[in-house]
C-alpha atoms as a PDB file:
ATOM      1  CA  UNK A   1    -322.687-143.559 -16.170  1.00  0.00           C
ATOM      2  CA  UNK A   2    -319.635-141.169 -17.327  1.00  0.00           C
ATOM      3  CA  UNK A   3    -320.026-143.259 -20.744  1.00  0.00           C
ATOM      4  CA  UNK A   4    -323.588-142.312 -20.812  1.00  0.00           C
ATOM      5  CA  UNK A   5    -322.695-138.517 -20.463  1.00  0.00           C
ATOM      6  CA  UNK A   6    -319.915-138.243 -22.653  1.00  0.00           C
ATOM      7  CA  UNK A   7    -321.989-140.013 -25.599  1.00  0.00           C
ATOM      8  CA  UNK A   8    -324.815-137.418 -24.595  1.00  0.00           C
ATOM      9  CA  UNK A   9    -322.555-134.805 -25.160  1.00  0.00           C
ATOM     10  CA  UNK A  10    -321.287-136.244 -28.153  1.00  0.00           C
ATOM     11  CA  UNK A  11    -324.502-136.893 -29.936  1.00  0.00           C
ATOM     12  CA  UNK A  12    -325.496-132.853 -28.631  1.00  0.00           C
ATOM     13  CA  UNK A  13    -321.891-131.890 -30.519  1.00  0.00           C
ATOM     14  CA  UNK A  14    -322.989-133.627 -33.635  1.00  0.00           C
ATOM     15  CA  UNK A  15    -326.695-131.992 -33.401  1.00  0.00           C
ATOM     16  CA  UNK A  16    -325.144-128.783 -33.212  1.00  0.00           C
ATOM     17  CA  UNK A  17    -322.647-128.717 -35.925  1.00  0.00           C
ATOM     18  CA  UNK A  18    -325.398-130.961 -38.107  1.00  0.00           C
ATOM     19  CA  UNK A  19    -328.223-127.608 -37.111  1.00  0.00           C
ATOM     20  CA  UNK A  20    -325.016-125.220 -38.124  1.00  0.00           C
ATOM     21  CA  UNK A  21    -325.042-126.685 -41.815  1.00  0.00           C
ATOM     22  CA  UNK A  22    -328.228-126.498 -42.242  1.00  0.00           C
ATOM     23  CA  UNK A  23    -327.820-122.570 -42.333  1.00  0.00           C
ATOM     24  CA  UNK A  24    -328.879-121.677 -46.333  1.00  0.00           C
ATOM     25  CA  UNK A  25    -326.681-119.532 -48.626  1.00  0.00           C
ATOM     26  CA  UNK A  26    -327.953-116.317 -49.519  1.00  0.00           C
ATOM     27  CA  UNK A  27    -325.454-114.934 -51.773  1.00  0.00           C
ATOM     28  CA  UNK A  28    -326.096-114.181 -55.048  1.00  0.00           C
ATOM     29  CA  UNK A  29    -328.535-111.813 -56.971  1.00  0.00           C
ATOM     30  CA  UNK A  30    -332.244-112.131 -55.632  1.00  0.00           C
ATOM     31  CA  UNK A  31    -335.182-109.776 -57.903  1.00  0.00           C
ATOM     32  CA  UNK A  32    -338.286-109.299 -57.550  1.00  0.00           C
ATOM     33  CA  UNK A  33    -341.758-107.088 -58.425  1.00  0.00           C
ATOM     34  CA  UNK A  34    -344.377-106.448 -56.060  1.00  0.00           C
ATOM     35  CA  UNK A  35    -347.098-103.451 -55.345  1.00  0.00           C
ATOM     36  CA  UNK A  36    -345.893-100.566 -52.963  1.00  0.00           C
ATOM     37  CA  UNK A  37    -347.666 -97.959 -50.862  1.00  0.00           C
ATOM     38  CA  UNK A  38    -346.121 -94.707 -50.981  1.00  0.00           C
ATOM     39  CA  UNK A  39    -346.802 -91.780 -48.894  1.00  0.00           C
ATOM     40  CA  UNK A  40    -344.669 -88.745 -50.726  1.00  0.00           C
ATOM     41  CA  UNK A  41    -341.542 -89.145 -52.727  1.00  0.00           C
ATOM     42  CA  UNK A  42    -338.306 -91.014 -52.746  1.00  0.00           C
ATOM     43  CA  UNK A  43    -336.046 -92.141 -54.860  1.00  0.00           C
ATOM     44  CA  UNK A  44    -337.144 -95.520 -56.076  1.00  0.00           C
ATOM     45  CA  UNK A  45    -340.487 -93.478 -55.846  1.00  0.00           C
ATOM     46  CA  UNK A  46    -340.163 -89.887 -57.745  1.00  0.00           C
ATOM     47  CA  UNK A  47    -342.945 -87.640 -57.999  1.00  0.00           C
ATOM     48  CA  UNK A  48    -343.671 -84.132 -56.540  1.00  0.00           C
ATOM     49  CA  UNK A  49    -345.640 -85.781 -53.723  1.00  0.00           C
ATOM     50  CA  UNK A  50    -345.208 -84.810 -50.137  1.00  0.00           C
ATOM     51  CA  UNK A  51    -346.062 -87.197 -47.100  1.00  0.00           C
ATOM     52  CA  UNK A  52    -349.307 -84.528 -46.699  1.00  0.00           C
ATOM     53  CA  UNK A  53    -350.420 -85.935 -50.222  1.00  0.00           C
ATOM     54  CA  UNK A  54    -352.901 -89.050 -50.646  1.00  0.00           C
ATOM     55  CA  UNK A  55    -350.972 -92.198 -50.646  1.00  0.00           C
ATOM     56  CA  UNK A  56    -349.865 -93.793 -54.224  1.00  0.00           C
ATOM     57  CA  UNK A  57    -350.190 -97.583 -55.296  1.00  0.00           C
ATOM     58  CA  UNK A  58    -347.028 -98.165 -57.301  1.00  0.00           C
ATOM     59  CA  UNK A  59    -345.475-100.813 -59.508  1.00  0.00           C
ATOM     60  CA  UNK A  60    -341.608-101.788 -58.068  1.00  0.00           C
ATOM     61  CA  UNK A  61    -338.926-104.251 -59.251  1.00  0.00           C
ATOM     62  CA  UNK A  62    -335.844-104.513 -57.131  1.00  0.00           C
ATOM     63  CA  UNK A  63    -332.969-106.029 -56.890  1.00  0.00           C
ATOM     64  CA  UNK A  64    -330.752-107.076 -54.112  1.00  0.00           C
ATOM     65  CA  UNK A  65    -327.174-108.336 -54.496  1.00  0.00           C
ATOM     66  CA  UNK A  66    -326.210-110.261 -51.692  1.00  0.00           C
ATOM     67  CA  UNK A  67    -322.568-109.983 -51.611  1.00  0.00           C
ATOM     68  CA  UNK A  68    -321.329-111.511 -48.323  1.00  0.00           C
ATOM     69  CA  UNK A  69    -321.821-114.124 -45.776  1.00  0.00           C
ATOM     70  CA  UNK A  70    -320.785-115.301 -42.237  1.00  0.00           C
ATOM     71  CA  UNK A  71    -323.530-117.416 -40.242  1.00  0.00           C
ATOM     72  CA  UNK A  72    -326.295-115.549 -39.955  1.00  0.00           C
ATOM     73  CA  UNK A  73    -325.584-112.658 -40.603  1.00  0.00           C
ATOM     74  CA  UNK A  74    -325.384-110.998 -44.616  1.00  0.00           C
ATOM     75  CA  UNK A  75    -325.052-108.213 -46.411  1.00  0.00           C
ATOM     76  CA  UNK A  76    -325.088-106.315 -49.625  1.00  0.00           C
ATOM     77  CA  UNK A  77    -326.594-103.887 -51.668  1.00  0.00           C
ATOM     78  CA  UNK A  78    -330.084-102.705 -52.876  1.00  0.00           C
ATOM     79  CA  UNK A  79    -331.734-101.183 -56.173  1.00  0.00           C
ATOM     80  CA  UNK A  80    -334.994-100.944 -58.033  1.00  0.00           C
ATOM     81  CA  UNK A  81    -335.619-100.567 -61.899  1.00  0.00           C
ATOM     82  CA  UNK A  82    -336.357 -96.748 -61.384  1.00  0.00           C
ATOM     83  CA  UNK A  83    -333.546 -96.245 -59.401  1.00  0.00           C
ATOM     84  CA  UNK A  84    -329.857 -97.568 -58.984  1.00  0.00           C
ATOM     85  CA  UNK A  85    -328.678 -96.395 -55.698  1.00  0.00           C
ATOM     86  CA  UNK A  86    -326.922 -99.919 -54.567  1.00  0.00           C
ATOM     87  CA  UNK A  87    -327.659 -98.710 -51.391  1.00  0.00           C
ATOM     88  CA  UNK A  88    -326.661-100.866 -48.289  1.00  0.00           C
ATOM     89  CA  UNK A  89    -328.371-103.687 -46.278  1.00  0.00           C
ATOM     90  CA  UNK A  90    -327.461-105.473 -43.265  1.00  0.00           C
ATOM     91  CA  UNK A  91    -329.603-108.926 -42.696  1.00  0.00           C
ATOM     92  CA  UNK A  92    -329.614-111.470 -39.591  1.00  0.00           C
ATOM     93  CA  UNK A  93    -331.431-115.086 -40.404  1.00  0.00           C
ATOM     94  CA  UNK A  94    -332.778-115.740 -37.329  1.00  0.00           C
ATOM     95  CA  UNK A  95    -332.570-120.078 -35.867  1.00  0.00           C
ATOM     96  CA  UNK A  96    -335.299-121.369 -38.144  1.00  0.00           C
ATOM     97  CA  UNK A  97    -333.131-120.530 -41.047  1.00  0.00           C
ATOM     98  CA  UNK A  98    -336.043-119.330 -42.465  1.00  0.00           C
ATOM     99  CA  UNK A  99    -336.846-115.633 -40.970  1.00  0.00           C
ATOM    100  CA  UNK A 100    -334.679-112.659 -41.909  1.00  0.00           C
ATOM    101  CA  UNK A 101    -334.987-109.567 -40.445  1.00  0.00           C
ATOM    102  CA  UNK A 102    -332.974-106.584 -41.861  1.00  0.00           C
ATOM    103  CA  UNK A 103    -332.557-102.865 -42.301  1.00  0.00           C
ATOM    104  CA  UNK A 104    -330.614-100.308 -44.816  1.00  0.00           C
ATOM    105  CA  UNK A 105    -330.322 -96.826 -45.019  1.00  0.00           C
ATOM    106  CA  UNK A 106    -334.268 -95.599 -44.408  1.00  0.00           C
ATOM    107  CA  UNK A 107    -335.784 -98.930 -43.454  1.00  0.00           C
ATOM    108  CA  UNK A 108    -336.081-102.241 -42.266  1.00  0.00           C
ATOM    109  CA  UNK A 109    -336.901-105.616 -43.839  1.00  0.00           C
ATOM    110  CA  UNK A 110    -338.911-109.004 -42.534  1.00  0.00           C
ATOM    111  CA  UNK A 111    -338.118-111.831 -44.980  1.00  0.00           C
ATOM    112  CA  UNK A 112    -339.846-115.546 -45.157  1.00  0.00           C
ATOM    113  CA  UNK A 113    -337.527-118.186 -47.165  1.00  0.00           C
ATOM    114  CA  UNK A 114    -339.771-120.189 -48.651  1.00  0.00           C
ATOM    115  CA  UNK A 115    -337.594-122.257 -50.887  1.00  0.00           C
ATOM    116  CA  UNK A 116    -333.333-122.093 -51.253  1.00  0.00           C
ATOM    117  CA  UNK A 117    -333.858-119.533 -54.270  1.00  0.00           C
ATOM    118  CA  UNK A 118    -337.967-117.992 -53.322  1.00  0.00           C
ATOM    119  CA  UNK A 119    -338.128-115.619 -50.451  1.00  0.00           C
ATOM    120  CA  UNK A 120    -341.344-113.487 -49.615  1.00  0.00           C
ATOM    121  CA  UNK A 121    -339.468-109.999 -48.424  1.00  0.00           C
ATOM    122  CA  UNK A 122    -341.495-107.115 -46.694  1.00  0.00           C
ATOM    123  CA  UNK A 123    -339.929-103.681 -46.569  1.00  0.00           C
ATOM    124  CA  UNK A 124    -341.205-100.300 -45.017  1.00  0.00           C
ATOM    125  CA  UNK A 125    -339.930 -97.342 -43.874  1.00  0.00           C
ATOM    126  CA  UNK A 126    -341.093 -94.115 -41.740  1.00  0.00           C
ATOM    127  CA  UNK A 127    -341.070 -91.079 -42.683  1.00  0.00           C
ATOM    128  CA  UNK A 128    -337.727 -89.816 -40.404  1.00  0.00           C
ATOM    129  CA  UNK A 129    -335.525 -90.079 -43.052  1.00  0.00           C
ATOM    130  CA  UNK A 130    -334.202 -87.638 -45.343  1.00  0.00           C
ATOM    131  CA  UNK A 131    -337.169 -88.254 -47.739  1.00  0.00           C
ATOM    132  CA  UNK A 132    -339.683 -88.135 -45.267  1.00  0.00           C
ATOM    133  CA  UNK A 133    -341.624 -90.488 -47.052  1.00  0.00           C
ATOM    134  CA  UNK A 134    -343.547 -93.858 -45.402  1.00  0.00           C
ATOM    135  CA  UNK A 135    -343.748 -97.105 -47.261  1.00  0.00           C
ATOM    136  CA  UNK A 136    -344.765-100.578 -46.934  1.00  0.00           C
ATOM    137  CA  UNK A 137    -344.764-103.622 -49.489  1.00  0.00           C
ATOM    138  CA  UNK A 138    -344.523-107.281 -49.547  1.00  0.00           C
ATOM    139  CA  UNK A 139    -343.749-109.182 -52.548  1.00  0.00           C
ATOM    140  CA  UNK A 140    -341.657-112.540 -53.729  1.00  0.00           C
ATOM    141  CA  UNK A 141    -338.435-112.653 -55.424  1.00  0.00           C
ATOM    142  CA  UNK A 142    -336.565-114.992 -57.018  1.00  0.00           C
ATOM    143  CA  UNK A 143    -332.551-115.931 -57.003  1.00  0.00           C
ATOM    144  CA  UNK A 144    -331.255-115.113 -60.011  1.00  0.00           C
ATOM    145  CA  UNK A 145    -329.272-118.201 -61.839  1.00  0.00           C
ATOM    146  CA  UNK A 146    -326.175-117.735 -63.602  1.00  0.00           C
END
């Protein structure tokens, strides 16, 4: 019986560490361009605009460098075509290895890997930060290869 256990607890050690490598890499450079609603202005979102003003469909291609690793946990920094504030981010991949969730300076992220170098990212903010303004996109982006 003691054999029994001990091989069960063996085989559970070798499950574990096996599950532990299957966490992906997500260093590198990932880009992307999507559609945005934009309530007001922003950075990566100029215009006179206040959050008071009719919402704005806009065009956005960003960047984000992923420049660290441990586990699951990741970080790095952020900028779009219109603006390049390399601001920072702070991910956590949650135990599917597939579901990211993440926030920066104004707002928070929900990510969906869908391949090693495709994710689907979402991204919106509320309008308590310094900008005041409120958005909300989801588009795919790509790993960028060397």
């Amino acid at each position: 019986m003691k054999y029994f256990i001990f091989a069960l607890a063996l085989l559970g050690a070798a499950a574990t560490a096996a599950h532990a490598q299957d966490i992906p890499d997500l260093k590198g450079t990932w880009s992307g361009k999507g559609k945005v609603v934009v309530f007001g202005s922003h950075p990566h979102h100029p215009g006179p605009q206040t959050p008071n003003d009719p919402p704005r469909v806009r065009d956005i291609e960003a960047t984000h460098v992923v420049e660290g690793q441990e586990g699951r946990v990741a970080w790095g920094r952020s900028s779009s075509a219109v603006a390049d504030t390399k601001e920072p981010f702070a991910w956590a991949l949650t135990n599917d290895n597939r579901s990211i969730v993440g926030a920066d300076i104004d707002g928070y992220f929900r990510i969906t890997l869908i391949t090693p170098d495709r994710m689907e990212k979402c991204y919106v903010h509320n309008g308590i930060g310094p900008t005041r303004s409120i958005v909300a996109t989801c588009y795919l982006m790509d790993r960028v290869k060397p």
